[in-house]
C-alpha atoms as a PDB file:
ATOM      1  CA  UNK A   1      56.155 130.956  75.894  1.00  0.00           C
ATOM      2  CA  UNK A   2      54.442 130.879  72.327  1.00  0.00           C
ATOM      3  CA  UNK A   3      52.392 127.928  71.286  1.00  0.00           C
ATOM      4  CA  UNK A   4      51.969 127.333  68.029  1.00  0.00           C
ATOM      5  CA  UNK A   5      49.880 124.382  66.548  1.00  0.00           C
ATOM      6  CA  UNK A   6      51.827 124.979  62.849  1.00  0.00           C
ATOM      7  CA  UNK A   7      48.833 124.088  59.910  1.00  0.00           C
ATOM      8  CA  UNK A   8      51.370 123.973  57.148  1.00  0.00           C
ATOM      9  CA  UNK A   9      52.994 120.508  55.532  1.00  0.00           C
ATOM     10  CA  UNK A  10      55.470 121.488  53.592  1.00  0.00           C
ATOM     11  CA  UNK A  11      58.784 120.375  54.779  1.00  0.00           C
ATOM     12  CA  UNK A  12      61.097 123.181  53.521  1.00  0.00           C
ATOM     13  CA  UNK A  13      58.907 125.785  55.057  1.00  0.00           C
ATOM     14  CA  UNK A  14      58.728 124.110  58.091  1.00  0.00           C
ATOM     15  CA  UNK A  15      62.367 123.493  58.577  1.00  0.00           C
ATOM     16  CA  UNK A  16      62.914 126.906  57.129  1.00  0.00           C
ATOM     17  CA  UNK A  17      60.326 128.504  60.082  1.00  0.00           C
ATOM     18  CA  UNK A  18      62.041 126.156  62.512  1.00  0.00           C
ATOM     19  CA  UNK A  19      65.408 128.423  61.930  1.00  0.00           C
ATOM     20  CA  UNK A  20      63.864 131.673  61.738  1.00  0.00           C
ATOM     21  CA  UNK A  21      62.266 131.623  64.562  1.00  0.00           C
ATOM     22  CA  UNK A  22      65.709 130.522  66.574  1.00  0.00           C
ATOM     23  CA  UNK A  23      67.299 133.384  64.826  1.00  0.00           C
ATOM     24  CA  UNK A  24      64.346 135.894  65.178  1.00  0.00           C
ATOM     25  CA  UNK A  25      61.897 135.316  68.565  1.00  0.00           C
ATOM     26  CA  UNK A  26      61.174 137.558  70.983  1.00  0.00           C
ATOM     27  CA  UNK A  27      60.439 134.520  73.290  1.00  0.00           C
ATOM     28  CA  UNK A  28      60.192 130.642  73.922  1.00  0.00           C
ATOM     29  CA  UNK A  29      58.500 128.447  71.258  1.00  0.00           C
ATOM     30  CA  UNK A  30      56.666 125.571  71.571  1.00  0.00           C
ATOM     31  CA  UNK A  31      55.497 124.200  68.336  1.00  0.00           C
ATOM     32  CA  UNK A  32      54.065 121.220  66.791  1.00  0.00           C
ATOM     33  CA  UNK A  33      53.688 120.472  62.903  1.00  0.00           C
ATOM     34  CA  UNK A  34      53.403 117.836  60.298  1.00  0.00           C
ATOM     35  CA  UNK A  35      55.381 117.333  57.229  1.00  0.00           C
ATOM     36  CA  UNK A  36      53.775 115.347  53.980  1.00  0.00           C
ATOM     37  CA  UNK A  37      56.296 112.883  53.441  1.00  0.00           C
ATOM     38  CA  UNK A  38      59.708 113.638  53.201  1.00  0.00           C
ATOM     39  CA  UNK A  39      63.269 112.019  54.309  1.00  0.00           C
ATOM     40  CA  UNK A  40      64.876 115.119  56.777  1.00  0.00           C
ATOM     41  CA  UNK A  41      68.549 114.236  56.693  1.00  0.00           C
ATOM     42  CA  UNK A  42      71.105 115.557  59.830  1.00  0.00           C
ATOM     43  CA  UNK A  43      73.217 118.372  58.978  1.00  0.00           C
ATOM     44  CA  UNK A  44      76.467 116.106  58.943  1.00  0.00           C
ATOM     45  CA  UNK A  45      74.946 113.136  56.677  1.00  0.00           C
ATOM     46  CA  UNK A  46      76.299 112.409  53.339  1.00  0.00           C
ATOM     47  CA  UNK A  47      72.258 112.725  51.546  1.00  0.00           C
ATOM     48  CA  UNK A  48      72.956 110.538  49.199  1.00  0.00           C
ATOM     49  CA  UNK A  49      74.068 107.762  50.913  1.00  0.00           C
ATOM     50  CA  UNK A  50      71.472 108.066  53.295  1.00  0.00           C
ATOM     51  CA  UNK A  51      68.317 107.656  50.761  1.00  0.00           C
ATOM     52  CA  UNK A  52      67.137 104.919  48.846  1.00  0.00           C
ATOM     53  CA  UNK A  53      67.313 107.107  45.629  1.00  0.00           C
ATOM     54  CA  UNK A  54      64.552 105.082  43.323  1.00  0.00           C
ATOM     55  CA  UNK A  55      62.237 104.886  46.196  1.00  0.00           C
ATOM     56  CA  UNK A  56      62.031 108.608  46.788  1.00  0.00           C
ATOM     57  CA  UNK A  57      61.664 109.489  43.302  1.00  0.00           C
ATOM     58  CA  UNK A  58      58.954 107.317  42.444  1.00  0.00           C
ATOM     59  CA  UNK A  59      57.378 107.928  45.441  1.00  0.00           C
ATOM     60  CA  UNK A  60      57.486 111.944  45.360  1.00  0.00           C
ATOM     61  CA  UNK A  61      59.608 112.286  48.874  1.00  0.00           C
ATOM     62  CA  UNK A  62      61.134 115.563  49.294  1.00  0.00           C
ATOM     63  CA  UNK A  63      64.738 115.150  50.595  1.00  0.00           C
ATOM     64  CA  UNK A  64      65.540 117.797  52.528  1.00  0.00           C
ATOM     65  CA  UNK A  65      68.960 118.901  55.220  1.00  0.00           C
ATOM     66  CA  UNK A  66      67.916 119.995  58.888  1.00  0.00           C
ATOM     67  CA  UNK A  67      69.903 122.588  61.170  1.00  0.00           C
ATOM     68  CA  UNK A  68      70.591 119.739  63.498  1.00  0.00           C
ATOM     69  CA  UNK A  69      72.957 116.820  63.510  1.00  0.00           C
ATOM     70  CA  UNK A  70      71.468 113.270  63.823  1.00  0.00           C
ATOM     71  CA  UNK A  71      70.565 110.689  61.113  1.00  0.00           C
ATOM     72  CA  UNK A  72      67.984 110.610  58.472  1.00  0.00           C
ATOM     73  CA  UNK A  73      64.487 110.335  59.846  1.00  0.00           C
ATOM     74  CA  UNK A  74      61.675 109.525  57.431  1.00  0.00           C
ATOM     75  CA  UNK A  75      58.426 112.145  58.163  1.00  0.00           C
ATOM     76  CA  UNK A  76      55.077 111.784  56.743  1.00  0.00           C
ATOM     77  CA  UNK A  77      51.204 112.827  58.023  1.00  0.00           C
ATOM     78  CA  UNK A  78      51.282 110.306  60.612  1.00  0.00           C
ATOM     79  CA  UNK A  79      54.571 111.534  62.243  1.00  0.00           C
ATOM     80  CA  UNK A  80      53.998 114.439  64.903  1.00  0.00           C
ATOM     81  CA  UNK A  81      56.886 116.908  65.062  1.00  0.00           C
ATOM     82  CA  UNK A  82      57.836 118.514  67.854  1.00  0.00           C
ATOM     83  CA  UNK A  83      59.997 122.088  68.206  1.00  0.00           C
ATOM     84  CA  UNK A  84      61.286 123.295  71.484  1.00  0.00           C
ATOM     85  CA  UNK A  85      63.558 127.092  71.246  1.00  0.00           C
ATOM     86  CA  UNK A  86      64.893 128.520  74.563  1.00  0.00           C
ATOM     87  CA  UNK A  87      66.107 132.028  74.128  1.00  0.00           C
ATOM     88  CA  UNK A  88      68.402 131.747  77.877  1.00  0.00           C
ATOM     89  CA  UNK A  89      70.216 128.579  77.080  1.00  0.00           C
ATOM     90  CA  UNK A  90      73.253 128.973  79.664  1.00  0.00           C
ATOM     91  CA  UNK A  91      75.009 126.284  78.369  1.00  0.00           C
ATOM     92  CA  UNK A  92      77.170 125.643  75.519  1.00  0.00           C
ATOM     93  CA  UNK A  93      76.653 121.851  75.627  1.00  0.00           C
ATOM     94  CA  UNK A  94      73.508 119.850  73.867  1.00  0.00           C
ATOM     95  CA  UNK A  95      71.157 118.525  76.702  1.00  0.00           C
ATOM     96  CA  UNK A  96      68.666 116.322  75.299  1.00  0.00           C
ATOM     97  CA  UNK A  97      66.775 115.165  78.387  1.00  0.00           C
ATOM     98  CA  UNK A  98      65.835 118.745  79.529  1.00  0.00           C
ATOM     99  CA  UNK A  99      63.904 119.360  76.489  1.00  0.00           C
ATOM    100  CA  UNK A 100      62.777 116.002  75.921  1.00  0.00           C
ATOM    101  CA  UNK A 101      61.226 115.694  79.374  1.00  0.00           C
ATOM    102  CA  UNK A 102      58.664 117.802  79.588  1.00  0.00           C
ATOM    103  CA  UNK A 103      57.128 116.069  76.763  1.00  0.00           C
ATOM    104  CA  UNK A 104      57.514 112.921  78.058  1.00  0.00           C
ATOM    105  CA  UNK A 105      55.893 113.830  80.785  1.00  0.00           C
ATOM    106  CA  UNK A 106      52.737 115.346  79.211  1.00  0.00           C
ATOM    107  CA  UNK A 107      52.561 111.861  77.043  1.00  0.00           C
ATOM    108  CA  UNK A 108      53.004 110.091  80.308  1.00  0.00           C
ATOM    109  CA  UNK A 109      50.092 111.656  81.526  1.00  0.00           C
ATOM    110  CA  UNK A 110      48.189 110.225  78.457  1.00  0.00           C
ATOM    111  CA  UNK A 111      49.188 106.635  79.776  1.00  0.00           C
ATOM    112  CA  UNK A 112      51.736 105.841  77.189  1.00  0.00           C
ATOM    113  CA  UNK A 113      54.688 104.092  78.813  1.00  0.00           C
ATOM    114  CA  UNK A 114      57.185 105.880  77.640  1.00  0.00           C
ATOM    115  CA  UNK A 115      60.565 106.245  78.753  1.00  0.00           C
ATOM    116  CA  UNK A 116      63.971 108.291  78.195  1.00  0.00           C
ATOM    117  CA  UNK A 117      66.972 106.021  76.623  1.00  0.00           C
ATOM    118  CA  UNK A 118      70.193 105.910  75.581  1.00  0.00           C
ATOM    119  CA  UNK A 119      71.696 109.259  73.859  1.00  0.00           C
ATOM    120  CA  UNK A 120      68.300 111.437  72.196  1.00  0.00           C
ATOM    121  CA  UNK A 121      65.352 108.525  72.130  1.00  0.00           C
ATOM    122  CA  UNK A 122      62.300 108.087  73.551  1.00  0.00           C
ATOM    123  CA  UNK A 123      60.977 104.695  73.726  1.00  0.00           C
ATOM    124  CA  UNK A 124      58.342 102.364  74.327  1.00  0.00           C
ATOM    125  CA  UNK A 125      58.931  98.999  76.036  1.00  0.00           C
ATOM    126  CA  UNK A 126      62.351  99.235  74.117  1.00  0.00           C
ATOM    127  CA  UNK A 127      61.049 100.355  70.351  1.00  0.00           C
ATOM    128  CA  UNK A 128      61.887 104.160  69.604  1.00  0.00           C
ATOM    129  CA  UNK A 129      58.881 106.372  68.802  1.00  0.00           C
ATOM    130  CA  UNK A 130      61.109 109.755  68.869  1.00  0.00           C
ATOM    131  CA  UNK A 131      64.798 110.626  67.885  1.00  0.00           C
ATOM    132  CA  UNK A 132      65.895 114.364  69.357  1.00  0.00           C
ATOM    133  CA  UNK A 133      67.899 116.834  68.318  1.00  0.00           C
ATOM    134  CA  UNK A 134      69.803 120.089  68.960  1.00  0.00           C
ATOM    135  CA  UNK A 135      71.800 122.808  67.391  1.00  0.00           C
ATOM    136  CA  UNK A 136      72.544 125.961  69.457  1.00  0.00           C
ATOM    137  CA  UNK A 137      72.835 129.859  68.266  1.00  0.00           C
ATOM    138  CA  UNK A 138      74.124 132.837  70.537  1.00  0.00           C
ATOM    139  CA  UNK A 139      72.765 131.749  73.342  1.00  0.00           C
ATOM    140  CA  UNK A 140      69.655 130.138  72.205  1.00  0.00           C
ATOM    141  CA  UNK A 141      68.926 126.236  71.534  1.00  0.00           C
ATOM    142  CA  UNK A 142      66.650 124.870  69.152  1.00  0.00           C
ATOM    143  CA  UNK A 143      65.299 121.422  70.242  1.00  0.00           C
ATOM    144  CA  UNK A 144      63.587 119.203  68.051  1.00  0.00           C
ATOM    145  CA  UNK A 145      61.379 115.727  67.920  1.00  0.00           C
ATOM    146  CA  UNK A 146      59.818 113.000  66.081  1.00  0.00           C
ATOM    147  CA  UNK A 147      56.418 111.306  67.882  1.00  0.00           C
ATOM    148  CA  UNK A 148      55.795 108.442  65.565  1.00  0.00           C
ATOM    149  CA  UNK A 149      52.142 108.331  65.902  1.00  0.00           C
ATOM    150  CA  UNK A 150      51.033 106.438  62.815  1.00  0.00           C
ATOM    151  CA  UNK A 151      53.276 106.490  60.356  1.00  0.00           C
ATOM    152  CA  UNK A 152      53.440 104.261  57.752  1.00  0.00           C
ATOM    153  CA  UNK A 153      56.512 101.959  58.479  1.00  0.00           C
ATOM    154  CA  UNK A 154      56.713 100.211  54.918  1.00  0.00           C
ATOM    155  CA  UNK A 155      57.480 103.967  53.537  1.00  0.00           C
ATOM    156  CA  UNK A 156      59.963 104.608  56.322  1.00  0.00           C
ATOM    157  CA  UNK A 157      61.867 101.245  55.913  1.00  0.00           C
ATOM    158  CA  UNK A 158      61.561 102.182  52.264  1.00  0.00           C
ATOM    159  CA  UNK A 159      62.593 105.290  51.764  1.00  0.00           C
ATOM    160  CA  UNK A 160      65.564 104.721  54.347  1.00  0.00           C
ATOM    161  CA  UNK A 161      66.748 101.460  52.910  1.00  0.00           C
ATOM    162  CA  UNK A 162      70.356 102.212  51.514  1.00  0.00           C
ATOM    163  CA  UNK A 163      73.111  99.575  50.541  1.00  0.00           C
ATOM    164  CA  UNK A 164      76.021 101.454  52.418  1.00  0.00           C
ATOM    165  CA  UNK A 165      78.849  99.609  50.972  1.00  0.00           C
ATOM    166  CA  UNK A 166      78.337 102.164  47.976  1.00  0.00           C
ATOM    167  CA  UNK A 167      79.361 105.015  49.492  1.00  0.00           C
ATOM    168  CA  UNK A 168      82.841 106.121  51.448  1.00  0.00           C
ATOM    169  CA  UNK A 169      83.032 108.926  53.663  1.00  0.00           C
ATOM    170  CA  UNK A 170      83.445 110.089  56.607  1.00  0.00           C
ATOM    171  CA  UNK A 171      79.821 111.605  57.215  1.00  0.00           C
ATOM    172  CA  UNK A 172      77.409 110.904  60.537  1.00  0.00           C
ATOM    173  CA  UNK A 173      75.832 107.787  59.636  1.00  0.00           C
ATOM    174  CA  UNK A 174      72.040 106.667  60.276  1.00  0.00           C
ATOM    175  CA  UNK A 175      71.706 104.218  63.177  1.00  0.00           C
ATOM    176  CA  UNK A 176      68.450 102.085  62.333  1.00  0.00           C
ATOM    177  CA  UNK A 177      66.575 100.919  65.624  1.00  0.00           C
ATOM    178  CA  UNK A 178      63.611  99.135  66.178  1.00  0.00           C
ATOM    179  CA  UNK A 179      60.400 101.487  65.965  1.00  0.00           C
ATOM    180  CA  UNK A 180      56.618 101.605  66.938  1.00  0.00           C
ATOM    181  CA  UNK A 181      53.547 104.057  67.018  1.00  0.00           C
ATOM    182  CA  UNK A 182      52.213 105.772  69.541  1.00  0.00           C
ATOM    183  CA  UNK A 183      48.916 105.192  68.602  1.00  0.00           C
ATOM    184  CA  UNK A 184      49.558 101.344  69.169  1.00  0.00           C
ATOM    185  CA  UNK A 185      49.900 101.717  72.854  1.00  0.00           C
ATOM    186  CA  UNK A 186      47.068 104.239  73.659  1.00  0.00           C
ATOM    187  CA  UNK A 187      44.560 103.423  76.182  1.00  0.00           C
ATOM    188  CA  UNK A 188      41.790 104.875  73.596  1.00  0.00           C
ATOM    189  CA  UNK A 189      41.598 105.266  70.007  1.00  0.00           C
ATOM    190  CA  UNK A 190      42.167 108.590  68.952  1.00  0.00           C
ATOM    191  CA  UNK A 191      42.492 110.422  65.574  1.00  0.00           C
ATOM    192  CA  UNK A 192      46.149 112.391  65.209  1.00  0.00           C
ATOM    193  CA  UNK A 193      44.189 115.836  65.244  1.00  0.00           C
ATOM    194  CA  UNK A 194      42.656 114.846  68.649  1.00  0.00           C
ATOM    195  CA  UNK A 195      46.111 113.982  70.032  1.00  0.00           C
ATOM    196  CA  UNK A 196      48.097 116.561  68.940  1.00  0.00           C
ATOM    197  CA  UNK A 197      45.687 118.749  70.272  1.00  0.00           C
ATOM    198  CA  UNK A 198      45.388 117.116  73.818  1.00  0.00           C
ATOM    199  CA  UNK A 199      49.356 117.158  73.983  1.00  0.00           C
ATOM    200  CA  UNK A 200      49.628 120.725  73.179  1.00  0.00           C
ATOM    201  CA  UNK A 201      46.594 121.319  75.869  1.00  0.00           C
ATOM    202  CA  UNK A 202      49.321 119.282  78.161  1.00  0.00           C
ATOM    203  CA  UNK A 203      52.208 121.623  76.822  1.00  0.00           C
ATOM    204  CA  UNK A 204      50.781 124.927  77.833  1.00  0.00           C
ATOM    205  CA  UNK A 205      49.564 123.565  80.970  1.00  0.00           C
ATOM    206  CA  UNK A 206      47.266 126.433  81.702  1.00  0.00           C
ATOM    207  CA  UNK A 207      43.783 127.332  81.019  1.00  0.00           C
ATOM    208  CA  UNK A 208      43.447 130.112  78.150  1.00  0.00           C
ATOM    209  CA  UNK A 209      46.792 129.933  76.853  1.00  0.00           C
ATOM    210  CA  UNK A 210      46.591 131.352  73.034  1.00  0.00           C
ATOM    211  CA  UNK A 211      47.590 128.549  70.859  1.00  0.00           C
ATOM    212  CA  UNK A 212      48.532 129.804  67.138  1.00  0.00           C
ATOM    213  CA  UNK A 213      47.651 128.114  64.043  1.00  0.00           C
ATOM    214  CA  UNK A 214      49.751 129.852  62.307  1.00  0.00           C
ATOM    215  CA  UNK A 215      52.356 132.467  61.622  1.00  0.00           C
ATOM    216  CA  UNK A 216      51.356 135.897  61.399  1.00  0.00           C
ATOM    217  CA  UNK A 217      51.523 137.319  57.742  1.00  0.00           C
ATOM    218  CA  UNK A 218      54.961 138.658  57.969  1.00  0.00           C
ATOM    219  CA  UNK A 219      56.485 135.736  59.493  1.00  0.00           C
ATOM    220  CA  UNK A 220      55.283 133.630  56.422  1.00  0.00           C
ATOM    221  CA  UNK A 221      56.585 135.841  53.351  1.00  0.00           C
ATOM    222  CA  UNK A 222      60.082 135.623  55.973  1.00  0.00           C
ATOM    223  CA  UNK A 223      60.039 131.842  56.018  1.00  0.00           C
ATOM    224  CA  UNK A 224      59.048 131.432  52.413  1.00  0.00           C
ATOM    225  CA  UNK A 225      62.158 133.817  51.296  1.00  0.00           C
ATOM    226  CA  UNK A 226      64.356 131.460  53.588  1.00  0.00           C
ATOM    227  CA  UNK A 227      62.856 128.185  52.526  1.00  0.00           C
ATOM    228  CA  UNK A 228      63.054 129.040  48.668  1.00  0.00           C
ATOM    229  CA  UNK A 229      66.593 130.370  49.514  1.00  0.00           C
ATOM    230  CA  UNK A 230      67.928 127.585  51.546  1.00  0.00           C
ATOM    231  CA  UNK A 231      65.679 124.452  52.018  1.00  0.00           C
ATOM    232  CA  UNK A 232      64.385 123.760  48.799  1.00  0.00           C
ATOM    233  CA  UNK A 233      68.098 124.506  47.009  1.00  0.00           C
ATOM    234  CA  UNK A 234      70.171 121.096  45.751  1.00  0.00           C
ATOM    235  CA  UNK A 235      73.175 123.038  47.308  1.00  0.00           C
ATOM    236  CA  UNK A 236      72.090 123.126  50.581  1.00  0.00           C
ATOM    237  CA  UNK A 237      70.354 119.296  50.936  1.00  0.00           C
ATOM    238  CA  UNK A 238      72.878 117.424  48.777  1.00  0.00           C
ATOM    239  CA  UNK A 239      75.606 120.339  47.734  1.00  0.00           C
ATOM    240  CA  UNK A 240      76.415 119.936  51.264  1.00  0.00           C
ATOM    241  CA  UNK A 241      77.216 116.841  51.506  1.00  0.00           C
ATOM    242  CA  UNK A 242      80.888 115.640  52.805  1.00  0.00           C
ATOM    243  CA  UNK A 243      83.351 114.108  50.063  1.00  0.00           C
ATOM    244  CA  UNK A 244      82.736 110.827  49.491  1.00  0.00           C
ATOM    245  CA  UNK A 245      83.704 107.865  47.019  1.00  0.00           C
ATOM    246  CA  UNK A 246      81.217 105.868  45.497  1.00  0.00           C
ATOM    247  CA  UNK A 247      81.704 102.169  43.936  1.00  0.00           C
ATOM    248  CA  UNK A 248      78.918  99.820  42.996  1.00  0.00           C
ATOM    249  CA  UNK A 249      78.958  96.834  40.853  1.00  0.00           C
ATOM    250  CA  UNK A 250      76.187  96.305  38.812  1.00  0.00           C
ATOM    251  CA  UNK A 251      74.802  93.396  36.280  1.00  0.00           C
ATOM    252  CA  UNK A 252      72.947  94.625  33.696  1.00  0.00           C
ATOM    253  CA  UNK A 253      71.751  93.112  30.190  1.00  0.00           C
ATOM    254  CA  UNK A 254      74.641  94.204  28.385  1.00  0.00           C
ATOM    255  CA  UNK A 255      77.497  93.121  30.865  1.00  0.00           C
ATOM    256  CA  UNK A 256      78.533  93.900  34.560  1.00  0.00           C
ATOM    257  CA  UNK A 257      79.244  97.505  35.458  1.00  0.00           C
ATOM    258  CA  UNK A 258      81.845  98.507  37.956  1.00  0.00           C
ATOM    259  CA  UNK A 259      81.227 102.085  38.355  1.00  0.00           C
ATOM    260  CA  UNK A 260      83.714 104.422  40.890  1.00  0.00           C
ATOM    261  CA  UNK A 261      83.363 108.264  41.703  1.00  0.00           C
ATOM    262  CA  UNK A 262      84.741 110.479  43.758  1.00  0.00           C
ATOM    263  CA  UNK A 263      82.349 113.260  44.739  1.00  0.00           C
ATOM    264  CA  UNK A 264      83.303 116.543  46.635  1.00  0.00           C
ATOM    265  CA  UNK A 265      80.248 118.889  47.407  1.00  0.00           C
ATOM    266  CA  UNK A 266      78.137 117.050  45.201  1.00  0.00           C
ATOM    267  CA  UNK A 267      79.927 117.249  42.219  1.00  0.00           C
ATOM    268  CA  UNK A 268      81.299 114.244  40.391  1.00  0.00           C
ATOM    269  CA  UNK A 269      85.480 115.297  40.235  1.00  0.00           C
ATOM    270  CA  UNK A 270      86.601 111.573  38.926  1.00  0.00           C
ATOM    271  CA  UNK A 271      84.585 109.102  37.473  1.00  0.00           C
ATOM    272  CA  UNK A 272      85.884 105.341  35.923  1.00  0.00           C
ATOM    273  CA  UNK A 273      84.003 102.917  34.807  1.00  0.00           C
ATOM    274  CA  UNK A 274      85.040  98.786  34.464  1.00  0.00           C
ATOM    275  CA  UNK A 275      83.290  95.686  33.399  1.00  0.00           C
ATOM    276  CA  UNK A 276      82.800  93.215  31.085  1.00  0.00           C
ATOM    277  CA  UNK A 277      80.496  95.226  28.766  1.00  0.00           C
ATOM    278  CA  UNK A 278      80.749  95.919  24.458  1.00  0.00           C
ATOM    279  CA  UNK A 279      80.712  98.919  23.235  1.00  0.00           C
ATOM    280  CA  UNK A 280      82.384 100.593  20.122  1.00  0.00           C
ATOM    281  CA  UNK A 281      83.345 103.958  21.472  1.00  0.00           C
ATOM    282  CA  UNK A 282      86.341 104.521  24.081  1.00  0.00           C
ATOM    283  CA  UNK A 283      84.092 105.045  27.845  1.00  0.00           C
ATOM    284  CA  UNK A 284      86.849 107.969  28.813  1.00  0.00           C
ATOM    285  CA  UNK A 285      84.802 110.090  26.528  1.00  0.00           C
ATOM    286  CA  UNK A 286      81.910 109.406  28.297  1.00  0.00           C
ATOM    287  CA  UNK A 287      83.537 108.913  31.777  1.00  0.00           C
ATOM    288  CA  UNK A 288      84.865 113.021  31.065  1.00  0.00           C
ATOM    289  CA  UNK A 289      81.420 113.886  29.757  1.00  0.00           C
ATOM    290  CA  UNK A 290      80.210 113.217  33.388  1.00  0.00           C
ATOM    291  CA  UNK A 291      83.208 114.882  35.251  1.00  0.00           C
ATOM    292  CA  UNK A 292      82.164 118.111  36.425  1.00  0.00           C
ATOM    293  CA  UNK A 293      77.961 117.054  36.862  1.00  0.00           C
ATOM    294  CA  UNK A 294      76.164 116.979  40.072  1.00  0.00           C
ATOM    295  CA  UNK A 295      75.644 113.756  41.462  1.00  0.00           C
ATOM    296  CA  UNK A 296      71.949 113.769  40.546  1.00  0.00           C
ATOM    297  CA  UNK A 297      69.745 111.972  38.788  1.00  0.00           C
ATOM    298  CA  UNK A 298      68.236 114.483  36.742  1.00  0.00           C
ATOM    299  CA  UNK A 299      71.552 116.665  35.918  1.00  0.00           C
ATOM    300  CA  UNK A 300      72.804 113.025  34.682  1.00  0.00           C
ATOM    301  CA  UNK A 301      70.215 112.456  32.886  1.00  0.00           C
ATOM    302  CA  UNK A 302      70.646 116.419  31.062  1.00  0.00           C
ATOM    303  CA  UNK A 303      74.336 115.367  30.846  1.00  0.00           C
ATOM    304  CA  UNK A 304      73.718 112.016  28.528  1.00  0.00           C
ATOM    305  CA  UNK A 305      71.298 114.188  26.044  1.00  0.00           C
ATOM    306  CA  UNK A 306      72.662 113.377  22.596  1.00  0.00           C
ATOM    307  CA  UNK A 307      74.701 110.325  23.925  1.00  0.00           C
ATOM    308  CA  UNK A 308      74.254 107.106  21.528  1.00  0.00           C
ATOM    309  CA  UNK A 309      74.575 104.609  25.380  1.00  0.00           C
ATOM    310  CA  UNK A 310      74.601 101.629  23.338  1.00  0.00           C
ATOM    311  CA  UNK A 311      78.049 103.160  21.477  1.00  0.00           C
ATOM    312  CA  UNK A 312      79.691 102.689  24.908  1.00  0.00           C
ATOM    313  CA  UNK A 313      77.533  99.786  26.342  1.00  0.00           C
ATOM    314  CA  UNK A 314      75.583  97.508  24.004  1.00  0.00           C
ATOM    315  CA  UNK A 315      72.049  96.903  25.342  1.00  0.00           C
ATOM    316  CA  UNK A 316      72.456  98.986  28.474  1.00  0.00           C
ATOM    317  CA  UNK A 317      69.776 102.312  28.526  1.00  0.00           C
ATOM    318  CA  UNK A 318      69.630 105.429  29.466  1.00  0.00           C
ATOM    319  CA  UNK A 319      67.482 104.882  32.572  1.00  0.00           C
ATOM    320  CA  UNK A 320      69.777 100.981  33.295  1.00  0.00           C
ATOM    321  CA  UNK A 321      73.046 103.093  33.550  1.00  0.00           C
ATOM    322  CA  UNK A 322      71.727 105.813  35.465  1.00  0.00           C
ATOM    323  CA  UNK A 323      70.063 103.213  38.093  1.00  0.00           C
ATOM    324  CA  UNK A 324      73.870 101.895  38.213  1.00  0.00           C
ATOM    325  CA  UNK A 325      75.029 105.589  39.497  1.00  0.00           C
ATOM    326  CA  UNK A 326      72.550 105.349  42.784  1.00  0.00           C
END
């Protein structure tokens, strides 16, 4: 098996290495990496409705679509990330506790009590630390984890935090659970380095087993050409997206808004608007400006250039009526 202790935070090259390596190994992988902080949807989600748009934004989160089904999981420096790839899989059914137990075993052995439950979690007395997940390829099986370690949970609560009556669709939705941190149930302090080191130490289970900090130099410009082509694209984390309808009803300081879409690969097809705003221009020409757009902030916002807002809504602006599309 290879064991790689992955340096690199940036979440579209690490999701991107995650699938080349599946695709491309010439043997097991065992890795463990960090992402700066970033909301990593499942592959079935509807994004959008899985976000809390402004936070992100303001906050500089990358959104970005894994391989794997699964809900949104928020990931930042104090999360620990954990990839398992098996090149014999035998099965063509997902088997989370195979993967997931040798790690629970290793933190075991650092005396956190921390047990298997319910469908892909790991827990502690009840609060989840790690959500798992799989995705299988000719005969191979990626398995991945999150080990909460000290994350901070006002970020993840805000960057998760979505109103889903908004959105419609038929898309794998989050399920929220009560969380905690590894590092609160330690027997000893430790810095995240110092664990993440001792649990890979645990992984490879044998003295002078090569851990890798890194790719080698051709593996990198590989991932790169697959992140820039696939993880950091709008088609692939939002374009993907099932068809859903969106409504939201919104007061602002020109009038209530009542906005409906219906949105098919991330593209606004139908759009009405309804309220009891003033305006002196007819809203179908601005509802058909914004048929045909991506459902995204900044295309919107490209979209409205030129567009006199008050004309359709008297003291509503530009940044008021986009806040009503989210």
């Amino acid at each position: 098996m290879r064991f790689i202790h992955q340096t690199s935070t940036d979440p579209a090259f690490n999701l991107a290495a995650e699938e080349w390596l599946l695709r491309h190994t010439r043997e097991d992988v065992f890795m463990l990496w960090r992402n700066a902080k970033a909301v990593i949807v499942g592959r079935n989600q509807n994004t959008i409705s899985e976000i809390n748009e402004a936070f992100v934004r303001k906050n500089g989160v990358s959104v970005i679509r894994r391989l794997t089904g699964g809900g949104a999981v928020f990931h930042d420096l104090g999360n620990i990330n954990f990839t398992i790839i098996a090149l014999n899989n035998d099965t063509e059914t997902l088997d989370f506790q195979r993967f997931a137990k040798p790690v629970l075993a290793a933190l075991q052995s650092m005396g956190i009590p921390c047990s298997f439950n319910g469908r892909n979690d790991l827990v502690i007395e009840d609060r989840k630390f790690s959500g798992n997940a799989q995705h299988l390829w000719k005969g191979r099986v990626l398995h991945h984890g999150t080990l909460l370690y000290a994350s901070k949970m006002e970020d993840l609560s805000g960057a998760l935090k979505i109103h889903p009556e908004k959105y419609r669709d038929k898309a794998v939705k989050s399920v929220r659970a009560r969380v905690t941190n590894i590092a609160s149930h330690l027997p000893e302090s430790m810095e995240i380095t110092e664990f993440m080191g001792r649990l890979m130490a645990r992984m490879a289970g044998e003295e002078g087993v090569r851990v890798e900090n890194a790719l080698s130099g051709e593996e990198i410009l590989a991932v790169n050409e697959l992140a820039e082509e696939k993880y950091r694209s709008w088609d692939w984390n939002y374009g993907r997206s099932p068809a859903y309808a969106f409504a939201w009803r919104t007061r602002t300081p020109g009038g209530v808004l009542d906005v409906r879409m219906d949105v098919q690969d991330g593209v606004i097809q139908g759009i009405r608007i309804f309220g009891d705003y003033f305006g002196v221009r007819d809203v179908s020409e601005l509802e058909d400006r914004l048929k045909g757009c991506r459902h995204d902030r900044i295309a919107l916002a490209e979209r409205l250039q030129g567009v006199v807002l008050d004309d359709y809504f008297q003291h509503v602006e530009e940044e008021t009526f986009l806040d009503c599309l989210f």
